[in-house]
Structures are given as C-alpha cells and as structure tokens.
Protein backbone atom coordinates (compact mmCIF):
# COMPACT_ATOMS: atom_id res chain seq x y z
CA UNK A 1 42.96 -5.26 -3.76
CA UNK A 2 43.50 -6.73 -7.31
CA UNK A 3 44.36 -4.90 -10.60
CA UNK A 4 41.36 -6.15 -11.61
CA UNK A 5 39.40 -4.26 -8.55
CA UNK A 6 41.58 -1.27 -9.15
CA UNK A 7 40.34 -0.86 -12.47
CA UNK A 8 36.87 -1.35 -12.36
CA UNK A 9 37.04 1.25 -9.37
CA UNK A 10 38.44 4.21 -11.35
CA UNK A 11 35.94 3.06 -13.94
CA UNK A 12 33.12 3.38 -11.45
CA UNK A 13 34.22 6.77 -10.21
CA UNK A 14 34.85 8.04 -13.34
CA UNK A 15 31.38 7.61 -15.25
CA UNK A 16 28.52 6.01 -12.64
CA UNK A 17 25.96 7.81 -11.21
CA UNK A 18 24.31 5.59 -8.33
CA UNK A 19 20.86 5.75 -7.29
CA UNK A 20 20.30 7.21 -3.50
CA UNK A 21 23.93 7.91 -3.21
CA UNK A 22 26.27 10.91 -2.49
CA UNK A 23 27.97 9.96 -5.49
CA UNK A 24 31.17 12.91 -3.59
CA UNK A 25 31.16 10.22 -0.38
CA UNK A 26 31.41 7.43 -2.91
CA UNK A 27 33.93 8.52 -5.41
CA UNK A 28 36.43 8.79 -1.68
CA UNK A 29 35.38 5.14 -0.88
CA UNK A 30 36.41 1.85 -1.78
CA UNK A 31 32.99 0.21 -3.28
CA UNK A 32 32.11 -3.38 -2.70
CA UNK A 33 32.08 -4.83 -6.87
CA UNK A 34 29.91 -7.95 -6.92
CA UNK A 35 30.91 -10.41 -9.58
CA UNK A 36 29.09 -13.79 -8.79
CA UNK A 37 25.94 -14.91 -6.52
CA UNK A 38 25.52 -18.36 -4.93
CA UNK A 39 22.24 -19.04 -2.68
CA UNK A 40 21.95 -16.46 -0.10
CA UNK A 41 25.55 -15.11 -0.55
CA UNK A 42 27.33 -12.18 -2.90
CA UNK A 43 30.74 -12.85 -3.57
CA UNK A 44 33.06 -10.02 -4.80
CA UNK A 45 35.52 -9.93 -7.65
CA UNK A 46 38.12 -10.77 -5.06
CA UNK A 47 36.41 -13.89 -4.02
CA UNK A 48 34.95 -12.34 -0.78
CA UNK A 49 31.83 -13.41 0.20
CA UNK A 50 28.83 -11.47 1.37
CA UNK A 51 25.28 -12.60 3.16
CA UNK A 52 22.69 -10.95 1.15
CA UNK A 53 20.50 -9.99 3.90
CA UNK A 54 18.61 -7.35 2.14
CA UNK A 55 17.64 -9.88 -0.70
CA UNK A 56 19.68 -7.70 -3.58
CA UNK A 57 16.85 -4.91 -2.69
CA UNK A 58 13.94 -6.95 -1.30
CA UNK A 59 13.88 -8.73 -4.50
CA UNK A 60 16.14 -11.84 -4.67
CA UNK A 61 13.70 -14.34 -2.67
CA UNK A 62 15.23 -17.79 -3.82
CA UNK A 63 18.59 -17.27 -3.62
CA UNK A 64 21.26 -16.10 -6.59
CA UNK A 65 21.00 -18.55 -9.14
CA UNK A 66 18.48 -20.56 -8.32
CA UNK A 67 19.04 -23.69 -10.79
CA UNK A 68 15.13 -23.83 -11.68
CA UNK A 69 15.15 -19.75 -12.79
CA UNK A 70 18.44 -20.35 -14.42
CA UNK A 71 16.72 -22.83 -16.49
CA UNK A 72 13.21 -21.55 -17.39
CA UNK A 73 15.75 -18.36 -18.33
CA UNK A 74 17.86 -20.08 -20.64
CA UNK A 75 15.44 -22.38 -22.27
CA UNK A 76 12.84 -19.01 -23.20
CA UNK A 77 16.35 -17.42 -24.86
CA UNK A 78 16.31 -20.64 -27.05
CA UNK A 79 12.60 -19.16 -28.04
CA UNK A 80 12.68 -15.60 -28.32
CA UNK A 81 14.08 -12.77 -26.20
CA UNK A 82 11.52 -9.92 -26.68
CA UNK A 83 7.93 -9.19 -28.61
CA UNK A 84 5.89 -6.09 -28.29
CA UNK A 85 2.89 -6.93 -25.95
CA UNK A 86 1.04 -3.93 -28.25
CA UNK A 87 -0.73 -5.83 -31.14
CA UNK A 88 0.41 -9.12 -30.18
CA UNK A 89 0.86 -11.86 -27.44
CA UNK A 90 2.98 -14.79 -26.43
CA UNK A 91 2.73 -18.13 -23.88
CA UNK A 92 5.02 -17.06 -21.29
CA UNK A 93 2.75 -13.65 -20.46
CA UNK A 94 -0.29 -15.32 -20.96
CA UNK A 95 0.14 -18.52 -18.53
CA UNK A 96 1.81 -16.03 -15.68
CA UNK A 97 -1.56 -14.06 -15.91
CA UNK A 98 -3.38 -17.11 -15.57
CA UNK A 99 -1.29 -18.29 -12.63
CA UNK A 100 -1.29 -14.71 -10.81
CA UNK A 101 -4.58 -14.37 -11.32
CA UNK A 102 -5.30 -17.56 -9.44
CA UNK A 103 -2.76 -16.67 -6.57
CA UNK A 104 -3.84 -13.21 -6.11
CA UNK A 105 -7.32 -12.18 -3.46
CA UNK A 106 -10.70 -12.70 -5.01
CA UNK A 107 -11.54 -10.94 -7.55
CA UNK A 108 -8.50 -9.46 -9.23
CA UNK A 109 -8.90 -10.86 -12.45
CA UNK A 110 -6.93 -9.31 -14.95
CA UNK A 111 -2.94 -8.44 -15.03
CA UNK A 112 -1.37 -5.46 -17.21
CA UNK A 113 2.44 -6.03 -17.12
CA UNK A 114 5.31 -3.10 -16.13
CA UNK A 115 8.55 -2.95 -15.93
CA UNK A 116 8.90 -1.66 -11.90
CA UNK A 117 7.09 -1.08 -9.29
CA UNK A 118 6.87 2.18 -9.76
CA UNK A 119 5.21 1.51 -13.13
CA UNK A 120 3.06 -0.80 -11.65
CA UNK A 121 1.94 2.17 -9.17
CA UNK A 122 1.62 4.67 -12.59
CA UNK A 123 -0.31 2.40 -13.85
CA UNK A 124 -2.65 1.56 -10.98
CA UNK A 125 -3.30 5.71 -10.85
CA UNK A 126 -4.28 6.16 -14.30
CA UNK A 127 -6.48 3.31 -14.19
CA UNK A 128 -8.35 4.54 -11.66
CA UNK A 129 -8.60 7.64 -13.02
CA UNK A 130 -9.24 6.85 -15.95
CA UNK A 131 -11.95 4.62 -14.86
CA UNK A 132 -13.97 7.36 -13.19
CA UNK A 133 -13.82 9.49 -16.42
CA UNK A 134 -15.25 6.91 -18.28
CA UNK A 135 -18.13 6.36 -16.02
CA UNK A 136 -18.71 10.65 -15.82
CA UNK A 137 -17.53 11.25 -12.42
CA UNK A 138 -14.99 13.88 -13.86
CA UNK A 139 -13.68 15.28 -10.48
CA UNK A 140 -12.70 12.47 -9.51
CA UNK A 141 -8.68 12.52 -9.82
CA UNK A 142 -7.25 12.95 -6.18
CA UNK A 143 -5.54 10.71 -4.57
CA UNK A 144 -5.48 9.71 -0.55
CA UNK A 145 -2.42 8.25 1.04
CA UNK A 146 -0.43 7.44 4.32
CA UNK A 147 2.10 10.29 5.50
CA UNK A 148 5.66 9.01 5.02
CA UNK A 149 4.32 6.48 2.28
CA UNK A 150 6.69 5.30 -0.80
CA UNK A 151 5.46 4.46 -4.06
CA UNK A 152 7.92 4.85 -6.18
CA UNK A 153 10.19 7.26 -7.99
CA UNK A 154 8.03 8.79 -11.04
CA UNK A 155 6.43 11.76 -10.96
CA UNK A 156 3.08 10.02 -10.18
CA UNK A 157 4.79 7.71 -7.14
CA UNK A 158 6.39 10.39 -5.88
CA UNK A 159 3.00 12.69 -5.88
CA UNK A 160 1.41 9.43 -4.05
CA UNK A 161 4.36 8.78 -2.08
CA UNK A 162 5.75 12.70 -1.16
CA UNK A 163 9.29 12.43 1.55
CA UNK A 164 10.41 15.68 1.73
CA UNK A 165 14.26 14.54 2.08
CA UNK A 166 13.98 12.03 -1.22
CA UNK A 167 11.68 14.54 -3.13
CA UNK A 168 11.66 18.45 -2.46
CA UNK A 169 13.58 19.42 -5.53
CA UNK A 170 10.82 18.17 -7.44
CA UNK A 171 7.77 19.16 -5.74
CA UNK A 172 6.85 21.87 -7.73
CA UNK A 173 6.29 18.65 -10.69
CA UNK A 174 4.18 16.72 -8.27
CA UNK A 175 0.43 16.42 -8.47
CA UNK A 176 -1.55 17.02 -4.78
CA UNK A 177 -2.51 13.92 -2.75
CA UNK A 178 -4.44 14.03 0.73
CA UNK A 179 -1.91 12.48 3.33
CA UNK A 180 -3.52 10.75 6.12
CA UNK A 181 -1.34 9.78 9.09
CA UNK A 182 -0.43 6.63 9.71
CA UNK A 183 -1.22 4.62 13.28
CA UNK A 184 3.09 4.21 14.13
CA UNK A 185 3.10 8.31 13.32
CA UNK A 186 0.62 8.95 16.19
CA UNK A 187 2.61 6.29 17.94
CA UNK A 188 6.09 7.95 17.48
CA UNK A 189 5.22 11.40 17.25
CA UNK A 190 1.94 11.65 20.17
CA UNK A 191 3.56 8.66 22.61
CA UNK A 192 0.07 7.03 21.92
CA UNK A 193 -0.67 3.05 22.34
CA UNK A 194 -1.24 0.97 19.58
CA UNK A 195 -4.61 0.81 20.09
CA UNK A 196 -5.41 4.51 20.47
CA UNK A 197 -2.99 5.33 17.61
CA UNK A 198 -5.02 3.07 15.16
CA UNK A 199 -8.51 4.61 16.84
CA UNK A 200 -6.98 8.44 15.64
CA UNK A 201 -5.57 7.22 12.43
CA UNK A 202 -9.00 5.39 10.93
CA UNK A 203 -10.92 8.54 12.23
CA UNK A 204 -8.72 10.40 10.28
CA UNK A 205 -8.53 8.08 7.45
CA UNK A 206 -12.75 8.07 7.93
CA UNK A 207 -13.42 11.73 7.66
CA UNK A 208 -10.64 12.47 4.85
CA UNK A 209 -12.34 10.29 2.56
CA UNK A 210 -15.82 10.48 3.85
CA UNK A 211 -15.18 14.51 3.33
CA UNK A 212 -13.22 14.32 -0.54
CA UNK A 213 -15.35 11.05 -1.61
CA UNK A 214 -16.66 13.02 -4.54
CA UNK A 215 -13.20 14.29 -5.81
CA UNK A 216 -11.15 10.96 -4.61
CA UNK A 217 -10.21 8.61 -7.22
CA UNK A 218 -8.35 6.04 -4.76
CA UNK A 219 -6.97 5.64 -1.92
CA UNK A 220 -3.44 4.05 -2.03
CA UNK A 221 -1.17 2.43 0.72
CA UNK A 222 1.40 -0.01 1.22
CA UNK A 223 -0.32 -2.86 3.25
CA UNK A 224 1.05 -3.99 6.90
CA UNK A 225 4.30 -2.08 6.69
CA UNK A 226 5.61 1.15 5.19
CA UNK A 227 9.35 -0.39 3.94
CA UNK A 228 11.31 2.80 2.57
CA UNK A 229 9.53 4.83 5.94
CA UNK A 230 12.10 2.96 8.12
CA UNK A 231 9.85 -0.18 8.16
CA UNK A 232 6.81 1.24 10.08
CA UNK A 233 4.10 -1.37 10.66
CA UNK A 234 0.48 -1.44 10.89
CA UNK A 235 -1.78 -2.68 13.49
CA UNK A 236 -3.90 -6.03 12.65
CA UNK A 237 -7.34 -4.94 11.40
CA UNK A 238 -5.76 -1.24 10.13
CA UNK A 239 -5.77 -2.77 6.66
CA UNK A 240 -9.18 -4.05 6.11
CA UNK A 241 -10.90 -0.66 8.04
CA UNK A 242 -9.57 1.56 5.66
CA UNK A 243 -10.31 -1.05 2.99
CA UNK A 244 -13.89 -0.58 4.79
CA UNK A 245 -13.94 3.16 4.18
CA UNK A 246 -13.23 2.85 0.80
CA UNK A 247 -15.75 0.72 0.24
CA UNK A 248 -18.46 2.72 2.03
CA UNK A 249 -17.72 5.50 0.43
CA UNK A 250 -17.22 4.27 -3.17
CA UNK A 251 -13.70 4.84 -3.47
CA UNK A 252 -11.11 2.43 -5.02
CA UNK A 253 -8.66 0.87 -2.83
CA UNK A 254 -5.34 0.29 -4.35
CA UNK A 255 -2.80 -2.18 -2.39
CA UNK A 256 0.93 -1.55 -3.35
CA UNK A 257 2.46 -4.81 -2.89
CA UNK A 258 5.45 -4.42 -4.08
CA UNK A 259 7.45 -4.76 -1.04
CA UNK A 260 5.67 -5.95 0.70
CA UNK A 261 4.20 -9.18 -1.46
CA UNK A 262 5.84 -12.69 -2.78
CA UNK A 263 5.86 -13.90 1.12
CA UNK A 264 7.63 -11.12 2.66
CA UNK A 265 5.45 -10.61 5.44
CA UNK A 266 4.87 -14.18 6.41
CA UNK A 267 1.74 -14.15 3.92
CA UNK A 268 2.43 -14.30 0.00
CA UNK A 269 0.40 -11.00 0.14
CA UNK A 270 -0.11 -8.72 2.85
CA UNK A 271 -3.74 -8.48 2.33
CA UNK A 272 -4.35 -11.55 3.32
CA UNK A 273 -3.22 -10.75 7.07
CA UNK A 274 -6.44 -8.60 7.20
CA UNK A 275 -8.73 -11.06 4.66
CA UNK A 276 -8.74 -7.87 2.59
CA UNK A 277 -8.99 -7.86 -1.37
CA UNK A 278 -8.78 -4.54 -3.20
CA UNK A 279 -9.76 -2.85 -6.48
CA UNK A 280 -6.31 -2.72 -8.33
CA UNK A 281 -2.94 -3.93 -6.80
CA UNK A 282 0.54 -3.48 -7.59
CA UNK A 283 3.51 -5.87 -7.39
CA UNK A 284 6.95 -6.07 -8.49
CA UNK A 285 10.29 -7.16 -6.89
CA UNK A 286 10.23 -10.27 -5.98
CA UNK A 287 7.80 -11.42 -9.10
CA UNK A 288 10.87 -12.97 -10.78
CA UNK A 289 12.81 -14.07 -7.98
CA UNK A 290 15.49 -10.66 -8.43
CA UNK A 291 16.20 -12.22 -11.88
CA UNK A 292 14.80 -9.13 -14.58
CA UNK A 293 12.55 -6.52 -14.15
CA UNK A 294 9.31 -7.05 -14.49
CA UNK A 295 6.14 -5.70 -12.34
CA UNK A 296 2.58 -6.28 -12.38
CA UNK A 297 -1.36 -4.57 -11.96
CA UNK A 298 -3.86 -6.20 -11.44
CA UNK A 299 -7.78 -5.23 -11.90
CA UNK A 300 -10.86 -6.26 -11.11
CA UNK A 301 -13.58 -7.22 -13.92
CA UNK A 302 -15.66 -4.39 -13.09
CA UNK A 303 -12.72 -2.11 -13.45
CA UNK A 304 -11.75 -4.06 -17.01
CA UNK A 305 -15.10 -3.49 -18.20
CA UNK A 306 -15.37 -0.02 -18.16
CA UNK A 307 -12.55 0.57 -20.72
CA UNK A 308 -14.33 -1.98 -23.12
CA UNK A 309 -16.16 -0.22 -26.29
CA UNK A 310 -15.67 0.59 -30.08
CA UNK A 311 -12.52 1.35 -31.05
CA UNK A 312 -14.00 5.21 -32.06
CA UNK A 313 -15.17 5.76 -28.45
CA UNK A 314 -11.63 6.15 -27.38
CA UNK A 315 -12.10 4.30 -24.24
CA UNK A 316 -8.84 1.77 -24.49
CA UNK A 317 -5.99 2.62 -21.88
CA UNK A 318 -3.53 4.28 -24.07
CA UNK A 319 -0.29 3.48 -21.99
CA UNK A 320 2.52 0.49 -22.41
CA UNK A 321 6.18 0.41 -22.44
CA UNK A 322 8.76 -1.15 -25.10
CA UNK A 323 9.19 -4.35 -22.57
CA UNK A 324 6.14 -4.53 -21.33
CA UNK A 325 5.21 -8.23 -20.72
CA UNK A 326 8.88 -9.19 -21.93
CA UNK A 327 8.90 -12.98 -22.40
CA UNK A 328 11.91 -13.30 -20.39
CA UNK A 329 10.83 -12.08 -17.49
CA UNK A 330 7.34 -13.57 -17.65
CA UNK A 331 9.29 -17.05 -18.23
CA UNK A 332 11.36 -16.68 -15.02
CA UNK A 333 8.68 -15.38 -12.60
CA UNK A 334 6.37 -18.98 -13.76
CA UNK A 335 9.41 -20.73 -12.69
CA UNK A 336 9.60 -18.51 -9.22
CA UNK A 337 6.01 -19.74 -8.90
CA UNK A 338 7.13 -23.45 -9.13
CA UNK A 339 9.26 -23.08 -6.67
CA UNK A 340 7.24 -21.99 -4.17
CA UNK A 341 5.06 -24.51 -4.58
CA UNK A 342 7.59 -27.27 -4.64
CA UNK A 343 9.62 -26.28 -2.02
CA UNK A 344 5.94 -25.46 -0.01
CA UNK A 345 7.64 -21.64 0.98
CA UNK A 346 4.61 -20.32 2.53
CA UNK A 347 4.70 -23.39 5.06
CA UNK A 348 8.41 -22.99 6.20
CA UNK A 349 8.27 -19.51 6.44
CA UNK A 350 6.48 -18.79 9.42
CA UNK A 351 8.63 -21.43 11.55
CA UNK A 352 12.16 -18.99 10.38
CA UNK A 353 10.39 -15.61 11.21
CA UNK A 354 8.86 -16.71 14.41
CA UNK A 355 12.74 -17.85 14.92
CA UNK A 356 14.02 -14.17 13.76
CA UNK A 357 11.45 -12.53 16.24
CA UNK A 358 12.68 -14.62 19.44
CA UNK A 359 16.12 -13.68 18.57
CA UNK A 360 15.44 -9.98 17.59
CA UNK A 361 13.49 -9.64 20.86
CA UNK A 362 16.58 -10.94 23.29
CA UNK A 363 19.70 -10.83 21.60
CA UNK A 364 19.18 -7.37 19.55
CA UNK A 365 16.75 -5.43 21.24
CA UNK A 366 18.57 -5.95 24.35
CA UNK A 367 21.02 -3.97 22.97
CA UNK A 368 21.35 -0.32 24.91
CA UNK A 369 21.65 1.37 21.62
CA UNK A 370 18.60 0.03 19.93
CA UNK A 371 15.55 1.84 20.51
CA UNK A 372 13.04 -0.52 19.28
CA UNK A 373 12.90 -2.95 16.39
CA UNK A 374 9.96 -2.82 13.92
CA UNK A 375 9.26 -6.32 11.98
CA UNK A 376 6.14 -8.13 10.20
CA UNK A 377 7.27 -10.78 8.58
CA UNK A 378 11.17 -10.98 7.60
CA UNK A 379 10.69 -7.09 6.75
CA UNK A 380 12.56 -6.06 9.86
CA UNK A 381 13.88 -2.39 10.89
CA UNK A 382 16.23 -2.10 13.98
CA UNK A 383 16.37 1.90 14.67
CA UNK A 384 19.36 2.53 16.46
CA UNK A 385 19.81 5.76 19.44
CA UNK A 386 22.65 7.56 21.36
CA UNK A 387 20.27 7.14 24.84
CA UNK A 388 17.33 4.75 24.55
CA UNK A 389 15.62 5.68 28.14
CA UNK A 390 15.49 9.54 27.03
CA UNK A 391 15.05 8.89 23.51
CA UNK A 392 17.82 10.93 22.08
CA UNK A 393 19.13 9.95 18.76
CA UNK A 394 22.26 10.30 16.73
CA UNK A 395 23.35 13.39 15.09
CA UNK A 396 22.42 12.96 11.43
CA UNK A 397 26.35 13.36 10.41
CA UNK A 398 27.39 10.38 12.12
CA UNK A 399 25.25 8.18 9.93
CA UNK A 400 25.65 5.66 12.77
CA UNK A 401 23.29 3.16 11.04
CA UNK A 402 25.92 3.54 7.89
CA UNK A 403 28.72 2.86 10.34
CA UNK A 404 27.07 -0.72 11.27
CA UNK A 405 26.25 -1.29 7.68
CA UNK A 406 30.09 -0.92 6.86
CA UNK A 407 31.21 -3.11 10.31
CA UNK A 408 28.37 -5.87 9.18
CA UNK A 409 29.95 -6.04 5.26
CA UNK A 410 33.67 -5.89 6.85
CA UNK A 411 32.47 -9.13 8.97
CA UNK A 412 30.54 -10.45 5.60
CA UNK A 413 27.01 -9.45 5.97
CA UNK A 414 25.22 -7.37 3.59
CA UNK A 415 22.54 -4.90 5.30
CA UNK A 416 20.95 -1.67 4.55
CA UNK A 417 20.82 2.02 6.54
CA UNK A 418 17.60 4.48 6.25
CA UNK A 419 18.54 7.18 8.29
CA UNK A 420 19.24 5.72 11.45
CA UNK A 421 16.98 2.62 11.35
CA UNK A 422 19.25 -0.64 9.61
CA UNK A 423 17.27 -2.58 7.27
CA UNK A 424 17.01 -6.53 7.20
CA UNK A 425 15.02 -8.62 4.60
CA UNK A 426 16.68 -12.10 3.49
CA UNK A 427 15.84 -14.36 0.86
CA UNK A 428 12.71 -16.21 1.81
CA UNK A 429 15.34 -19.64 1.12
CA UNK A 430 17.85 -18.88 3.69
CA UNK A 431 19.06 -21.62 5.66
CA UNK A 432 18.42 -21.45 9.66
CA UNK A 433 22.23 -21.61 10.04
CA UNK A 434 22.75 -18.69 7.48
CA UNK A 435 19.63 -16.85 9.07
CA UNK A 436 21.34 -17.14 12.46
CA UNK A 437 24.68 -15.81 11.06
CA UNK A 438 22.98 -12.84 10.26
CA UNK A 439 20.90 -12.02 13.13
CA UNK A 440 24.33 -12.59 14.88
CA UNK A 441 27.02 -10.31 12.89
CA UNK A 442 23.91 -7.35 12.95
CA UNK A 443 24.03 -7.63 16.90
CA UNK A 444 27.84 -7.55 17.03
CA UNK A 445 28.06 -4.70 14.51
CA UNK A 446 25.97 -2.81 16.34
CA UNK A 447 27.34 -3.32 19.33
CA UNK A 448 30.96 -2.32 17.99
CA UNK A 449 29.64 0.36 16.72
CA UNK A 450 27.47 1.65 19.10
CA UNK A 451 30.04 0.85 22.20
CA UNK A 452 32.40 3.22 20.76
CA UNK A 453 30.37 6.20 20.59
C-alpha cells in the first residue's frame, strides 16, 4: 500500500461515517479508495482497477466519464452553477422537462425536480395527498404497498417502504401503510407456482384496496422487481392488474422507478413491460448518468390541475429544496438523453441481457451453492445456500455473500451483498467482452468461496 493510501485510510477511520455499514467491521478493514473512473472500470489510488458491475449504485449507466456528460458538465459551469427553482427558472430544467415528458408513458405531463430518489418518493406522497385534500376527500392519506418494498430512506420512504432489519429503530417515527404481499413472497415463503402466487397476491392486492378505497391515497410499488428486497421480480401482467385495481377503485397509482428505470430492465421504464402508465412516478439514479444528484416526479394534468387557484386559496404545493432543479444536473441528464439516442441503447440492450441470462442459467446457476438467480433485465440477484436440494442457507455470521464480494474485488470485479443474495447491475455501455469478464470472475468467486465451506 502507498503513503498516500495509508493516509487517506486513517483519515477515513478517523472521521467517516458510511451509509449501510458497520462502521466497527470497517474501521478493522483495509477499504478500497477510488480515485479515477474510465468506462465501465474504477481504478484505485494505487492504480488498481475495478469492473463496476453494480453501476457505482445502479446509477452510472454510460460508463465513468463519458466524454459527452463531461462536456454538457463543463460547458453549463461556463453558465452558471446553481439558481433557486423557487421564483425563477432556467433552460437546462426547462428543456429536460420537455424531453422527459416526451419519453415518459402517456400522460405524465408535468416534472417537479428532487434531489434523490427518496425525494422523488416524498414528493410523489404529498402530492397525492395533498391532491385528495384539495378535492374534499379528507381521509384519504393511507398508503398501500408491497411487503419487503424500498422506497427510500426518509421518514415518508421508509413508512412506504418498512424492512424491519434497515428500519426498527425508527418505527415509532413512521406513518402506517397497508402492506400487501408480493407474488415471489407467496412463492418463497408458501412453495407456490408463479402462477398461483400472482392469483393470491392480486386477490390480496384486490380486496386491500377494494376494502380501504375510501381512506387510500395511493398505492405505491416498485415496478417488475423489488431491487433493495434481494432483487425479487414480478410476474408479466402483475404490474398492469394492480394498476387495474387502482383504477377501479379510484386510487392513484404511483410507479417508483428509480431503480428500476433509464433501461435497467431491458425497457427504459418498467411500465412499459406491462403497457402500464400511472398517476405520478418517481425516478432518480440513473437520470444523469451517476454524474450529480438529481431525481424527478412526474404528474399527470389532472393531478397539476387541482393545485391551480388564487394565490389566497392556499392550494400551491408548499415543498422544494435549495437544489432543486440545479442547472448542473439538469444539463448532464439532457446530455445522458443524447446518448441514448445516439448510441440507439434501448436497441443493443436486449441482445447483452438475453446474453447475461444464457450464461447466468448454465455457468452460474449450475453452481451447487446457488439456490436460484432472480433477473429482469441486467437487475440480477444470485442468492447463494449451504445445501440447495434442502434449502438450507448460511448462518447470517458468515456473510458468505460478503465473502464473494471481497474474492470478486481481490480478482477486480466490483459487486454488491444483500444478505446472502450478491447483487449485479452494470452500466447499460458495457462491452460484451467486459460483460463476460464479469459474469465469469462472479462464478469463480463463488465457487472459491462456496467450495471452501
């Protein structure tokens, strides 16, 4: 290790605080400092160089310095860095509304800017309550949601989006929500087929909301697959029937796309795997390419229109944040739109993750250790087992997915653990021999792994 390493190490350890980490594991370890990005790859301040296959986050989907972002950045910082969206406007926001707005499903028409995707989802929830109020249907402020859902990390996410490992310290802050189980949870926990499993979960889904329609604001879910879950996916047609419910009951349907939109499923949004389009939608991540943050929600007219009024009738959504619509941002995420047209993204995509699948299927799955492997898209989840005929899994304390993660990085791959499921989500760019390195160092990290326990 260099001096240099050494000393931003004792610097880490000495005043960091990282996010989903036992910061007394870390401060023992020797963490992996990035310094530089080029295309799919991290490179470290001692020149070692990573595969990014979990897209810095799920957010990086052009590759690390992409010259076209690096431009569209530097030439807005020649305009201006930052103006309040609250009183004012500027180009950048404006034209990435009108671009959005034309990219997103019929008839989500107007965009109001965050900072996260968790803002995005704050923001979607007051809307929606707020847009019952307005019309007098003042019960109206629960929410529905999938069991094992993630929204987010606020107060309001987390209320949407309850996991009783992430969030039981703060329960007590959390608002109530009306969890409906998901089709994979009757799969996993009942041994069902995918078929019956979806059958149980839109009953349920049907006579939740049929039963609270009068008190139900929304109902909120992460479209095709539940990332943070352990990548749990979604039957075809599971979207659009509880879209259906919604609908027949008069409840708004909220789509959080922030994982799962931008092309990550094999479809720039997952909605459009089921032709669904909802009443408000949330995106974030990969809206500027893993560049700045910056997260969108979008509404439809009718929803717009019932906050419109004299300014005396109080009826404006009183909410924003000091960056809200930064220029920056807004600047780079028109250029990540550019690109996907030029280099025609949604076209190539589909050939790599058909590709991933075959390879998944018999070179991974084959594996004696992996239990099953989840994916929809290039959102991919391989969950890992001590005995896969009888089912019986890991003790927590060996954090056996961890263990691969650590092999996969020593052997220059960059992947993710949740529990005992790893994580895989590249850069929508990667090249077939980079994607093939990948899916390659996984299966022999596992198997290294796995083999000696």
């Amino acid at each position: 290790m260099s001096n240099k390493y050494e000393t931003l190490k004792r610097m880490d350890h000495a005043h960091l605080w990282h996010p989903f980490t036992q910061m007394q594991e870390w401060m023992g370890e020797d963490p992996c400092i990035i310094a530089e990005g080029e295309g799919s790859y991290l490179i470290d301040v001692d020149g070692n160089r990573y595969l990014d296959g979990v897209s810095s986050l799920w957010c990086n989907l052009f590759g690390h310095r992409r010259p076209e972002l690096d431009e569209a950045l530097k030439a807005q910082t020649d305009r201006i860095a930052h103006s309040t969206f609250l009183g004012l406007s500027h180009a950048p926001g404006i034209e990435l509304a009108a671009r959005l707005a034309a990219l997103v499903p019929e008839g989500l028409t107007r965009v109001f800017y965050s900072d996260s995707g968790a803002t995005a989802v704050e923001v979607a929830l007051k809307l929606a309550v707020q847009y019952w109020q307005l019309r007098g249907e003042t019960r109206r402020t629960l929410f529905a949601r999938l069991e094992e859902s993630y929204h987010g990390d606020t107060v309001g996410a987390m209320s949407v989006g309850y996991s009783d490992l992430f969030h039981h310290f703060h329960r007590d802050l959390l608002f109530p929500a009306l969890a409906v189980k998901p089709p994979y949870a009757y799969q996993r926990e009942q041994g069902l087929g995918e078929a019956e499993a979806m059958e149980r979960s839109v009953a349920e889904a049907r006579d939740t909301v049929s039963r609270e329609k009068d008190r139900l604001a929304a109902f909120i879910m992460e479209p095709v697959m539940q990332g943070a879950a352990g990548m749990w996916p979604q039957p075809a047609g599971y979207v659009k029937a509880v879209r259906g419910i919604c609908a027949d009951n008069g409840v708004l349907f909220i789509a959080d796309e922030v994982a799962t939109g931008f092309g990550h499923t094999g479809r720039m949004w997952a909605c459009e795997h089921d032709g669904v389009g909802p009443d408000l939608m949330c995106v974030g991540k990969g809206i500027t390419g893993g560049y700045l943050p910056l997260a969108a929600t979008f509404a439809t007219e009718e929803i717009f229109s019932a906050f419109l009024g004299e300014y005396g009738e109080f009826k404006s959504f009183f909410h924003g944040h000091t960056y809200t619509g930064n220029p920056l941002g807004c600047a780079v995420a028109l250029a990540g739109l550019d690109v996907f047209e030029k280099d025609a993204l949604m076209e190539k995509v589909p050939v790599k993750i058909a590709w991933l699948e075959d390879r998944l299927r018999n070179d991974v799955l084959a594996l004696p250790h992996v239990r099953e492997i989840r994916q929809r898209g290039f959102m991919t989840g391989m969950e890992l087992v001590r005995d896969k005929e009888r089912g019986e899994r890991y003790d927590p304390g060996l954090r056996i997915a961890n263990q691969v993660v650590l092999e996969a990085r020593r052997r220059g791959v960059i992947v993710r653990p949740l529990g005992d499921t790893l994580i895989m989500l590249p850069p929508l760019t990667i090249s077939d021999g980079e994607l093939e390195t990948l899916v390659t160092v996984v299966r022999d990290s596992i198997r290294q792994v796995t083999e000696a326990r």
